[in-house]
Protein backbone atom coordinates (compact mmCIF):
# COMPACT_ATOMS: atom_id res chain seq x y z
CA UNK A 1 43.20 -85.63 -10.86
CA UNK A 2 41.73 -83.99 -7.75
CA UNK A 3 39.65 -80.81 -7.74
CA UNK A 4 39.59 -78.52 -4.99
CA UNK A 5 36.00 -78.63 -3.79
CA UNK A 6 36.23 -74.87 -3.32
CA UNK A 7 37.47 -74.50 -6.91
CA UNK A 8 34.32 -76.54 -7.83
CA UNK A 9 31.95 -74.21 -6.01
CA UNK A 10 33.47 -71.35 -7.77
CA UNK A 11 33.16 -72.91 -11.26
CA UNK A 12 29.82 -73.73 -10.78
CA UNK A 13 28.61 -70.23 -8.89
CA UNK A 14 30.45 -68.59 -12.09
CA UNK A 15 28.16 -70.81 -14.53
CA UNK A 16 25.10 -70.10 -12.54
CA UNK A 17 25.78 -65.98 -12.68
CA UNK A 18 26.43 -66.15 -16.31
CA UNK A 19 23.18 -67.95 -16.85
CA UNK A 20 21.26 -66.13 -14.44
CA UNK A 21 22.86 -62.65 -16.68
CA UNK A 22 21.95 -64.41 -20.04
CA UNK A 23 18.25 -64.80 -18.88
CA UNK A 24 17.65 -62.01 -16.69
CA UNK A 25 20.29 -59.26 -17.91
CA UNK A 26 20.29 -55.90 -16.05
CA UNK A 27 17.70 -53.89 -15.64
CA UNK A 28 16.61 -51.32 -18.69
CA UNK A 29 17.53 -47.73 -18.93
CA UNK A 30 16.30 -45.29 -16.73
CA UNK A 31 15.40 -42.23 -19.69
CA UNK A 32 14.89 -38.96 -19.02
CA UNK A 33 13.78 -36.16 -21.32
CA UNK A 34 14.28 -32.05 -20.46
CA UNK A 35 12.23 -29.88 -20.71
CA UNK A 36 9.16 -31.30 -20.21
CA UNK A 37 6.05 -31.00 -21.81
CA UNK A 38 5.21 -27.68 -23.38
CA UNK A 39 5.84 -25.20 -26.37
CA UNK A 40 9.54 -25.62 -27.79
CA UNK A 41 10.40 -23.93 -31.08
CA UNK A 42 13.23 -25.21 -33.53
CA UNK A 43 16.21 -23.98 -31.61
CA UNK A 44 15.22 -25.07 -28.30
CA UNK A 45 17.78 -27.76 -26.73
CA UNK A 46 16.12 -30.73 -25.78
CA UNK A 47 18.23 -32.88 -24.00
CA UNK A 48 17.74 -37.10 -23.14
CA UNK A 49 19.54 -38.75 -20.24
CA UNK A 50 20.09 -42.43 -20.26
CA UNK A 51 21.29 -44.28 -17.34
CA UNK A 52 21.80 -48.29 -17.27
CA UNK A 53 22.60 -48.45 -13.78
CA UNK A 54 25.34 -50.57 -13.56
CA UNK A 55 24.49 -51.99 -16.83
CA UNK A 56 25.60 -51.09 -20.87
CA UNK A 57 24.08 -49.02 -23.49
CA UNK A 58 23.56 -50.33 -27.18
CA UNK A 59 21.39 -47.71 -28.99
CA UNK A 60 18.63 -44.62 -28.83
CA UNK A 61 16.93 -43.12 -30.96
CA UNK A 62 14.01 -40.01 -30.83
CA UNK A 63 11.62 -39.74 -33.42
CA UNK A 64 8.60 -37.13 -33.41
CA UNK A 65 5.58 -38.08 -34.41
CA UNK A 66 2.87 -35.40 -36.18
CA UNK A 67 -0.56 -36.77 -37.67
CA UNK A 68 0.71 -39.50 -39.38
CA UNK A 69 4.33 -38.35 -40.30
CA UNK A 70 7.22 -39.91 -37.92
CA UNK A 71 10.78 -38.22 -38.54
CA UNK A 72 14.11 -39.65 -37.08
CA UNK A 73 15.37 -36.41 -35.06
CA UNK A 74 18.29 -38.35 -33.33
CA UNK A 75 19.65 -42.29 -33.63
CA UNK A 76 23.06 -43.16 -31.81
CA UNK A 77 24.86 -46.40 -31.34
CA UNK A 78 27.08 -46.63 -28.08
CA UNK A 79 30.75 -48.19 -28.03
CA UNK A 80 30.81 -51.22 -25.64
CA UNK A 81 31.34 -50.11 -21.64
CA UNK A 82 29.07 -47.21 -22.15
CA UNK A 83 26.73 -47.10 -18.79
CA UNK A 84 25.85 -43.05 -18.85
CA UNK A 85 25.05 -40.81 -21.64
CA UNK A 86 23.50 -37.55 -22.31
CA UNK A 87 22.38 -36.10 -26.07
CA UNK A 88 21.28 -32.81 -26.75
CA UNK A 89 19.49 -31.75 -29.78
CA UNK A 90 17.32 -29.41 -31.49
CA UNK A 91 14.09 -29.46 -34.16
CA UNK A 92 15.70 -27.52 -36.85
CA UNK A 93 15.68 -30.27 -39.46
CA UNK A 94 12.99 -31.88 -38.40
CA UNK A 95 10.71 -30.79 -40.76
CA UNK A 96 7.59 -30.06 -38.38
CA UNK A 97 5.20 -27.91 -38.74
CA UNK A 98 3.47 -25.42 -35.55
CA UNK A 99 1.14 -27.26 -33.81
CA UNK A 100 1.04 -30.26 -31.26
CA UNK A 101 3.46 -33.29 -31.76
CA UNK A 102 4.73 -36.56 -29.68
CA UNK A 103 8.48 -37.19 -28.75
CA UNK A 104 8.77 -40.96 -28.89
CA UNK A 105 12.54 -41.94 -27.05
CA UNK A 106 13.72 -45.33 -27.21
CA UNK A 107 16.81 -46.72 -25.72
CA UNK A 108 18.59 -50.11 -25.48
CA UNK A 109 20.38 -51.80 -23.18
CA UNK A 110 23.27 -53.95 -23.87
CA UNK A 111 22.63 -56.50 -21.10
CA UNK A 112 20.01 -59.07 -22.85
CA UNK A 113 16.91 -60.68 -21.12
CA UNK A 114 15.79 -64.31 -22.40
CA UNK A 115 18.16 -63.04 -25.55
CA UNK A 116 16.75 -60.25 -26.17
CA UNK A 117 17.70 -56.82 -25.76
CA UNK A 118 16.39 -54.94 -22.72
CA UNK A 119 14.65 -52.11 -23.58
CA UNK A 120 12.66 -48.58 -22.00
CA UNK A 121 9.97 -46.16 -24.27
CA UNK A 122 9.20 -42.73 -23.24
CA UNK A 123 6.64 -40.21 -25.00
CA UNK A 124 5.85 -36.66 -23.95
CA UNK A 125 3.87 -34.32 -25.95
CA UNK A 126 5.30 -30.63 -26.74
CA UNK A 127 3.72 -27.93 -29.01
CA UNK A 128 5.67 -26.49 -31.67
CA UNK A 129 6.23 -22.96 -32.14
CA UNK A 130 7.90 -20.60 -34.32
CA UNK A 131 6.19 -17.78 -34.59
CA UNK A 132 8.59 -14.66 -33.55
CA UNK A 133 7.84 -12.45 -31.22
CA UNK A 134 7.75 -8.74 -31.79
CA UNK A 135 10.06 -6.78 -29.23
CA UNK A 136 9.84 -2.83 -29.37
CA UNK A 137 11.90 -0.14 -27.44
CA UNK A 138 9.42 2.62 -26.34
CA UNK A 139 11.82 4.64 -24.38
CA UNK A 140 14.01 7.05 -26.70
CA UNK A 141 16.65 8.43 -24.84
CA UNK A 142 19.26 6.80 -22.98
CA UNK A 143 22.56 8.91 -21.89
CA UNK A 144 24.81 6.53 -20.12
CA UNK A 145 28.11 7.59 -18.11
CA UNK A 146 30.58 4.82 -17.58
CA UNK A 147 30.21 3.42 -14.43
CA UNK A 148 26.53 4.29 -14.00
CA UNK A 149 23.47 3.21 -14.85
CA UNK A 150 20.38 3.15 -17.48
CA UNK A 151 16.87 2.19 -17.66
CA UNK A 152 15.29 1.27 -20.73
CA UNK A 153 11.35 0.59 -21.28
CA UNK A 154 10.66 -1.64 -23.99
CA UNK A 155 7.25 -4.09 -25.01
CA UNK A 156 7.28 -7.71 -26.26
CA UNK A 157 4.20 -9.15 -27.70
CA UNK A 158 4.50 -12.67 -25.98
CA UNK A 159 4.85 -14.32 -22.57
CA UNK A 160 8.29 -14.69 -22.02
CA UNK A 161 11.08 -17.03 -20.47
CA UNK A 162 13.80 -14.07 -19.78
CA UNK A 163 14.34 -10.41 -21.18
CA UNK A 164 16.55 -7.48 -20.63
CA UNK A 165 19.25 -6.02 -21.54
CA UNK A 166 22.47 -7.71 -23.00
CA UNK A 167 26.13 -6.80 -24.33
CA UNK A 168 29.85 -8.36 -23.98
CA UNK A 169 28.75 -11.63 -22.05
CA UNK A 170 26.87 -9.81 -19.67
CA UNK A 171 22.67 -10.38 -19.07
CA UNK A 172 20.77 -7.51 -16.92
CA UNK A 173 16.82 -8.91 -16.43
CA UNK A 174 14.06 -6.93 -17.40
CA UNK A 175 10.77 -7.20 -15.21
CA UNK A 176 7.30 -7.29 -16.51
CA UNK A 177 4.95 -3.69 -15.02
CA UNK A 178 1.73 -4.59 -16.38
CA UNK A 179 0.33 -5.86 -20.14
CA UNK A 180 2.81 -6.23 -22.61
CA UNK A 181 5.30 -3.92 -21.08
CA UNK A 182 8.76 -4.09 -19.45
CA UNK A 183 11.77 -2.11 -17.69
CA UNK A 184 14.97 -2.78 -17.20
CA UNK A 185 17.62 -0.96 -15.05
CA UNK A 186 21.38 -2.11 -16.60
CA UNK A 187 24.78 -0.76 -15.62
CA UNK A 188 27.70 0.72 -17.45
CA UNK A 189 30.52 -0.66 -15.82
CA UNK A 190 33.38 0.72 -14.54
CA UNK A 191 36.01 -2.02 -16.08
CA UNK A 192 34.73 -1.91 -19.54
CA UNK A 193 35.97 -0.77 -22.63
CA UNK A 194 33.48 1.42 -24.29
CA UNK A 195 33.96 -0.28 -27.18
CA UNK A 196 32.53 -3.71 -26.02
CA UNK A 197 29.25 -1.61 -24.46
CA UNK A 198 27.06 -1.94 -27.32
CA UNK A 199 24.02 -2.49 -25.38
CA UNK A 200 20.28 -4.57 -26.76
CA UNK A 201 17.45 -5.54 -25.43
CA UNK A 202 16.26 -8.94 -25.79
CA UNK A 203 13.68 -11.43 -25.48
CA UNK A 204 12.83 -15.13 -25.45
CA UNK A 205 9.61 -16.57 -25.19
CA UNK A 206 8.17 -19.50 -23.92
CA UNK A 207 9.23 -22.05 -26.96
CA UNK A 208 13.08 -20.43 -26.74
CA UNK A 209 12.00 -17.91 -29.66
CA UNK A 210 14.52 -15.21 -28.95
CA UNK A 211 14.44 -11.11 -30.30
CA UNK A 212 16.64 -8.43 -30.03
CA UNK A 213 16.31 -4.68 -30.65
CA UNK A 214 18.82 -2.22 -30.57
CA UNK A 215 18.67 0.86 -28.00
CA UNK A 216 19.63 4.37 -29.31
CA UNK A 217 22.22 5.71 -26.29
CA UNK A 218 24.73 7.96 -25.61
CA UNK A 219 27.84 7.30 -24.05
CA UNK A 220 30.27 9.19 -21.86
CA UNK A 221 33.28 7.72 -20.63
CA UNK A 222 34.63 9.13 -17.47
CA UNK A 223 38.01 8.81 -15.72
CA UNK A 224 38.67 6.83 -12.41
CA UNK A 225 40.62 8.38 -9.50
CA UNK A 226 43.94 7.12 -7.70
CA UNK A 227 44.86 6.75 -4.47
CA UNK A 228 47.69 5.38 -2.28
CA UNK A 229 47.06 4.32 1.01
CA UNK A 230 50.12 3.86 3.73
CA UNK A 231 49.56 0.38 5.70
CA UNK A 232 50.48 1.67 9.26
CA UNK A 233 51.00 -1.18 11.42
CA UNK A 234 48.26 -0.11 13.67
CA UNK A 235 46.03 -0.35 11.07
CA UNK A 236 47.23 -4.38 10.30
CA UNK A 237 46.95 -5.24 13.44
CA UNK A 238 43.39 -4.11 13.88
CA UNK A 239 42.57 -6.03 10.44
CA UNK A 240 44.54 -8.93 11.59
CA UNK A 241 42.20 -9.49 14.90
CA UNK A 242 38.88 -9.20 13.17
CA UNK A 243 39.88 -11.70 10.23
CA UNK A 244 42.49 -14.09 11.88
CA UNK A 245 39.88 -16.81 12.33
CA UNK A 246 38.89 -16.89 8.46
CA UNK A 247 42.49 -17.17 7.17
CA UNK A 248 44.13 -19.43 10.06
CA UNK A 249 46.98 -20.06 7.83
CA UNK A 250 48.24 -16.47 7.56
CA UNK A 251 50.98 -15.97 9.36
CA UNK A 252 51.78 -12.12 9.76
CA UNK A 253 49.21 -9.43 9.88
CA UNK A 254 50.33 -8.30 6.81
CA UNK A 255 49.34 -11.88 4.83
CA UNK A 256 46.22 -11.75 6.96
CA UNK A 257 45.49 -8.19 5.31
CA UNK A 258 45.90 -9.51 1.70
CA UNK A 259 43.73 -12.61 2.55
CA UNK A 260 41.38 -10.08 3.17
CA UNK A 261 42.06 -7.90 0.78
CA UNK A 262 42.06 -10.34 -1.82
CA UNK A 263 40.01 -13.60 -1.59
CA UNK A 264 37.65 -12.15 1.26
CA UNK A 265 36.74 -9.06 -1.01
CA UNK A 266 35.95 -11.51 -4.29
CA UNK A 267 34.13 -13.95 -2.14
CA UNK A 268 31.92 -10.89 -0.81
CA UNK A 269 31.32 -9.91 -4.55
CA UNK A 270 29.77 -13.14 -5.16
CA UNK A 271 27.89 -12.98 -2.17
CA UNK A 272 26.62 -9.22 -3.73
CA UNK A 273 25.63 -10.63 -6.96
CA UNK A 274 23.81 -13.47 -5.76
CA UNK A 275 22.11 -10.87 -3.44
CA UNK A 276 21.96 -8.96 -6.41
CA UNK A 277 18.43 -12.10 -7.85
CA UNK A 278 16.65 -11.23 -5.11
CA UNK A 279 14.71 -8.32 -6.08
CA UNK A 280 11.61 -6.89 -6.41
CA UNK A 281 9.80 -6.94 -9.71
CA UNK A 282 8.19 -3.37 -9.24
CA UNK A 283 10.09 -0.16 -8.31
CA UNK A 284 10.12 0.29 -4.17
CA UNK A 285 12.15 3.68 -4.21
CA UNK A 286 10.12 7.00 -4.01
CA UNK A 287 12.27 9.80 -5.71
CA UNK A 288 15.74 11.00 -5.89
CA UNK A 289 18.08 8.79 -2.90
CA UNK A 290 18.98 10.64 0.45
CA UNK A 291 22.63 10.98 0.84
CA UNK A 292 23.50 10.47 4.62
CA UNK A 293 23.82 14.07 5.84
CA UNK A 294 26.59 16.11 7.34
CA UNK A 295 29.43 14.04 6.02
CA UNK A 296 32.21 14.34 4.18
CA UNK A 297 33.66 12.08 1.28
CA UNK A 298 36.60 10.07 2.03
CA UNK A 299 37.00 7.64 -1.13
CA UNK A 300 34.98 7.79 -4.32
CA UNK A 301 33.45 5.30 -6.57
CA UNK A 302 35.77 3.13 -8.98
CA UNK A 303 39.08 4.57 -6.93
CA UNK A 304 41.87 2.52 -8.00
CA UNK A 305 43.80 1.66 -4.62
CA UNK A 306 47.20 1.01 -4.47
CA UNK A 307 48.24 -0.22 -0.72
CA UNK A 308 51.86 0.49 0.14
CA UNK A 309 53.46 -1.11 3.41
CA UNK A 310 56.98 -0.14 4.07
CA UNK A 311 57.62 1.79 1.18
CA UNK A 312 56.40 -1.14 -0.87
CA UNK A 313 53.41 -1.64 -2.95
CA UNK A 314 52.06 -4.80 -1.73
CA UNK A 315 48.04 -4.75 -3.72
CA UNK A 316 45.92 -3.29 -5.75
CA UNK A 317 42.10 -3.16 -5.32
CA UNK A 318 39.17 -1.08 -6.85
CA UNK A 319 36.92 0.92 -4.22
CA UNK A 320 33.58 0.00 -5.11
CA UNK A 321 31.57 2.33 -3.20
CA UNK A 322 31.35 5.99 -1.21
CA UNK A 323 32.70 6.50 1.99
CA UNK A 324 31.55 8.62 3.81
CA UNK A 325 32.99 10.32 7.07
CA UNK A 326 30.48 12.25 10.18
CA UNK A 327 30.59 11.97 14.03
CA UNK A 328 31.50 8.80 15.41
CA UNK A 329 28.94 6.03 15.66
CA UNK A 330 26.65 8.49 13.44
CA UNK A 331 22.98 8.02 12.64
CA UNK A 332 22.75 6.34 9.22
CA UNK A 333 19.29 6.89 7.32
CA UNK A 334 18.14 4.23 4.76
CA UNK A 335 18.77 6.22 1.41
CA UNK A 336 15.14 5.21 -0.10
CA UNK A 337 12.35 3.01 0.29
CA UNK A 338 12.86 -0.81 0.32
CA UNK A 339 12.93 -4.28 1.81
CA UNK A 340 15.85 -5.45 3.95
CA UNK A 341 17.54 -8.87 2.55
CA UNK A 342 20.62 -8.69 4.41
CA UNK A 343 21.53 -7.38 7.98
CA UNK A 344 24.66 -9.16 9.65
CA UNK A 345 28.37 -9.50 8.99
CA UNK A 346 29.55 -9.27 4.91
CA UNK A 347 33.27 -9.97 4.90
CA UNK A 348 35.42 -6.84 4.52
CA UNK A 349 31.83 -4.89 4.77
CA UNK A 350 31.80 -5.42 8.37
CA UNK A 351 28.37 -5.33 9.79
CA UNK A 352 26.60 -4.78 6.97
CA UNK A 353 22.70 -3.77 5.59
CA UNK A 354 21.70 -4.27 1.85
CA UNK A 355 18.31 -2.88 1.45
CA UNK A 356 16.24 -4.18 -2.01
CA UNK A 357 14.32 -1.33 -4.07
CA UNK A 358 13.36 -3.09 -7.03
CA UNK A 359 14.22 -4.00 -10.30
CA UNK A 360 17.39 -5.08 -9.15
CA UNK A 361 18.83 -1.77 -7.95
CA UNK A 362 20.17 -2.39 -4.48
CA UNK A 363 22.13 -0.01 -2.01
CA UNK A 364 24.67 -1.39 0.95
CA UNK A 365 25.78 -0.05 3.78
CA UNK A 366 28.81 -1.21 5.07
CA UNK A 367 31.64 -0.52 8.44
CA UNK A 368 28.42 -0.05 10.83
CA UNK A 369 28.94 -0.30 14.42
CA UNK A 370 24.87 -0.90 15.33
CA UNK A 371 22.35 -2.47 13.72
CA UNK A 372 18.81 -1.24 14.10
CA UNK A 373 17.21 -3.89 11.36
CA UNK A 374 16.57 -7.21 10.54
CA UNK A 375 16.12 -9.20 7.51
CA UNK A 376 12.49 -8.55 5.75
CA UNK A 377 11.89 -5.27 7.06
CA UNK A 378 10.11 -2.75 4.79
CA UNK A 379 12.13 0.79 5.90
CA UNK A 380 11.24 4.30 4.56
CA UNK A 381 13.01 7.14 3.09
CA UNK A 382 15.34 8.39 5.89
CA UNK A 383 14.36 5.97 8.42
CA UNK A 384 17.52 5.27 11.02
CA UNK A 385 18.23 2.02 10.37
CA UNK A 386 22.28 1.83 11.71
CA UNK A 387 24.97 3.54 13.08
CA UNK A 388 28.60 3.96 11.65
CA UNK A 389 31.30 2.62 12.64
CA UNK A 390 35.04 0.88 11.85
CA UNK A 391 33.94 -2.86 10.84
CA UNK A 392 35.22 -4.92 8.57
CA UNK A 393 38.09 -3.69 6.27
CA UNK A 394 37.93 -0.17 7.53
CA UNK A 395 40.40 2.19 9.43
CA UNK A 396 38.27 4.61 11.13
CA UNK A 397 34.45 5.54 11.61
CA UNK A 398 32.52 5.89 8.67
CA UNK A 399 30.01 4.52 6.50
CA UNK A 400 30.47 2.89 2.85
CA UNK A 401 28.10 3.38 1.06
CA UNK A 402 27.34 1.43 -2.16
CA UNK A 403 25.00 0.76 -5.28
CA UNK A 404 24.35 -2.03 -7.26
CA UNK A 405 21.98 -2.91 -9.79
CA UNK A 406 21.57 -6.82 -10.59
CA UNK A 407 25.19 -7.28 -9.04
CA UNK A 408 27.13 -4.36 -10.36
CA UNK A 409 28.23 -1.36 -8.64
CA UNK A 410 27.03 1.99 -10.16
CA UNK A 411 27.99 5.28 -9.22
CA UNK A 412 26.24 6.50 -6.43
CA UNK A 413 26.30 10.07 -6.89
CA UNK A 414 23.92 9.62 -9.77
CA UNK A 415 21.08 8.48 -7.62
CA UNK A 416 21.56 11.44 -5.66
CA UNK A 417 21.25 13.55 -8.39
CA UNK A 418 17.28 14.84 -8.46
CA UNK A 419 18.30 16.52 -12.21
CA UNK A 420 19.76 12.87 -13.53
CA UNK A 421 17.02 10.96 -11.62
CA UNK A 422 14.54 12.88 -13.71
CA UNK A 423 15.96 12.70 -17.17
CA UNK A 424 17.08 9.24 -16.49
CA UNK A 425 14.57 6.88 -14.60
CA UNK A 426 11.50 8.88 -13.01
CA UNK A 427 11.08 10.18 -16.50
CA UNK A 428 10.78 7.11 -17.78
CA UNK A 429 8.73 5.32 -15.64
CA UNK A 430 5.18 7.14 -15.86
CA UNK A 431 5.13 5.94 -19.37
CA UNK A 432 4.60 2.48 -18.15
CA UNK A 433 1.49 0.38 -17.65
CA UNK A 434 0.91 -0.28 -13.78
């Protein structure tokens, strides 16, 4: 019988790759191991990462070794095919005591070399420890209105990872103002039921040690207002030209209006929290905030908006800010001190200034029709820094005027309030170590 010579060559590369396989195999796992060196404590996640690159995984396991004593923390065998894996895991029942101690990870390839497994070691050294740290609340009291804001001073005993103040699923950071004590500015907010605002302050230090301490508050709910406001078709058409080119598939300039409305106002929330990070660790606001004068208010905080366009209701939104209404193309004064970190066009904001004062409390000022600012200026009390106008998602001249702390609008009025600015924040904040 003949054989195709190509058949042959095929045969015989195909013997060749399963002996070159058998003796050479694929290369070992790639291990990684996170966090890295440093103190963990018995709840901390640790977490390996095995990669074969192409290849298969057999086995891994982690033992810790301290003094003489090695413990099995982890062993795992993987089904055939597996190329990828990633195991978290903890110290709880490891039985170790505080003090230094080795990690020792080994994982094994299924791929053998010579025909034997092919294998990769890792050791890193941690510190265990699980001593707790002691978290006090030195500030007493705390009288919070829904939608606004409170500051709460509080010590911990250790260095720490994060702290601040927690409740629902919601985490407001605390920053460190010298020795072992901390502030931390946290919102009410608008949208949530009183009942799920049971506010603590807590702590984790450096090993993942974490400490919580209860604040003793009081709590006013307040009510929202209402509005309805008439879509004219004047006023579509002038939304429609400033946000046709982000929503090119909108046909009318009513669709083009909810667009706007709708995903353009949640993606400029996002961009508002993320803003939100990028704060100063000490207080940059001197005294009670200046309300931009001679003006009259058009739409409070929290106003529920219902839009209505030929007799029909069409949206829903929540008015997250102040406006407020003066002479056209009006001289808008930067409320208190603080650094610049945004100065450009925000979405339904229009041309748009946030200004940082620390601690995460920010203020925005939205709808302006001049810019007199850049990013990373420092600006004072009352210092011009814009002028009104109709930008963005706005009808007519005026400025919006907003306040956030971490992310979340708060009630301005309050930080115009010299009485409430007193009793609730400058009150608080001699008491602290500078």
């Amino acid at each position: 019988m003949n054989i195709n010579p190509l058949a042959k060559i095929i045969a015989a590369v195909a013997v060749l790759g399963t002996i070159l396989f058998y003796f050479f195999g694929t290369r070992a796992p790639v291990v990684s191991v996170t966090p890295g060196p440093g103190l963990v404590g018995v709840a901390r996640e640790l977490t390996v990462k095995l990669d074969t690159r192409g290849g298969g995984l057999k086995k891994l396991t982690v033992t810790a070794v301290q003094a003489e004593k090695k413990t099995e923390v982890l062993a795992k065998v993987y089904p055939p095919g597996s190329g990828q894996a990633a195991e978290t895991f903890n110290l709880a029942k490891s039985g170790l005591k505080d003090g230094p101690f080795t990690l020792e990870v080994t994982a094994t390839g299924a791929a053998p070399r010579f025909g034997a497994s092919r294998t990769s070691s890792v050791k890193q050294s941690y510190t265990l420890d699980t001593k707790p740290l002691e978290l006090a609340v030195v500030s007493v009291a705390h009288n919070i209105n829904q939608g606004g804001a409170g500051l709460v001073v509080y010590t911990v005993s250790k260095e720490v990872e994060k702290s601040g103040v927690t409740f629902a699923d919601k985490f407001y950071p605390g920053f460190r103002q010298g020795g072992n004590q901390y502030v931390c500015l946290f919102p009410f907010p608008y949208d949530l039921d009183p009942a799920k605002f049971v506010p603590r302050v807590m702590a984790v230090d450096k090993a993942g040690n974490e400490r919580t301490a209860g604040i003793n508050y009081h709590l006013t709910a307040t009510a929202r207002s209402t509005d309805r406001i008439n879509l004219t078709e004047a006023f579509l058409a002038k939304i429609a030209a400033e946000f046709k080119g982000k929503f090119p598939q909108a046909g009318t300039p009513l669709e083009i209006f909810l667009k706007a409305n709708g995903d353009q106002r949640a993606a400029d929330r996002k961009a508002v929290d993320t803003y939100g990070r990028e704060t100063s660790p000490v207080p940059l606001w001197q005294g009670v905030f200046l309300r931009m004068p001679r003006t009259a208010p058009l739409g409070g905080f929290a106003q529920e908006r219902t839009y209505i366009h030929q007799d029909k209701e069409v949206d829903r939104q929540t008015h997250l800010g102040f406006d407020l209404a003066s002479l056209a193309h009006a001289d808008v004064p930067a409320a208190n001190r603080g650094k610049v970190i945004h100065a450009g066009d925000l979405g339904i904001y229009g041309q748009c200034i946030i200004i940082d004062h620390g601690l995460g409390l920010q203020s925005i000022y939205g709808h302006l029709s001049r810019i007199e600012v850049k990013q990373g200026d420092t600006v004072e009390k009352g210092q011009i820094i814009a002028s009104s106008g109709a930008t963005g998602m706005a009808g007519g001249d005026h400025l919006h005027f907003e306040v956030t702390i971490s992310g979340q609008s708060v009630n301005p009025i309050e930080w115009w309030d010299a009485h409430w600015m007193k009793n609730n924040v400058a009150g608080k904040l001699p008491a602290v170590a500078k």
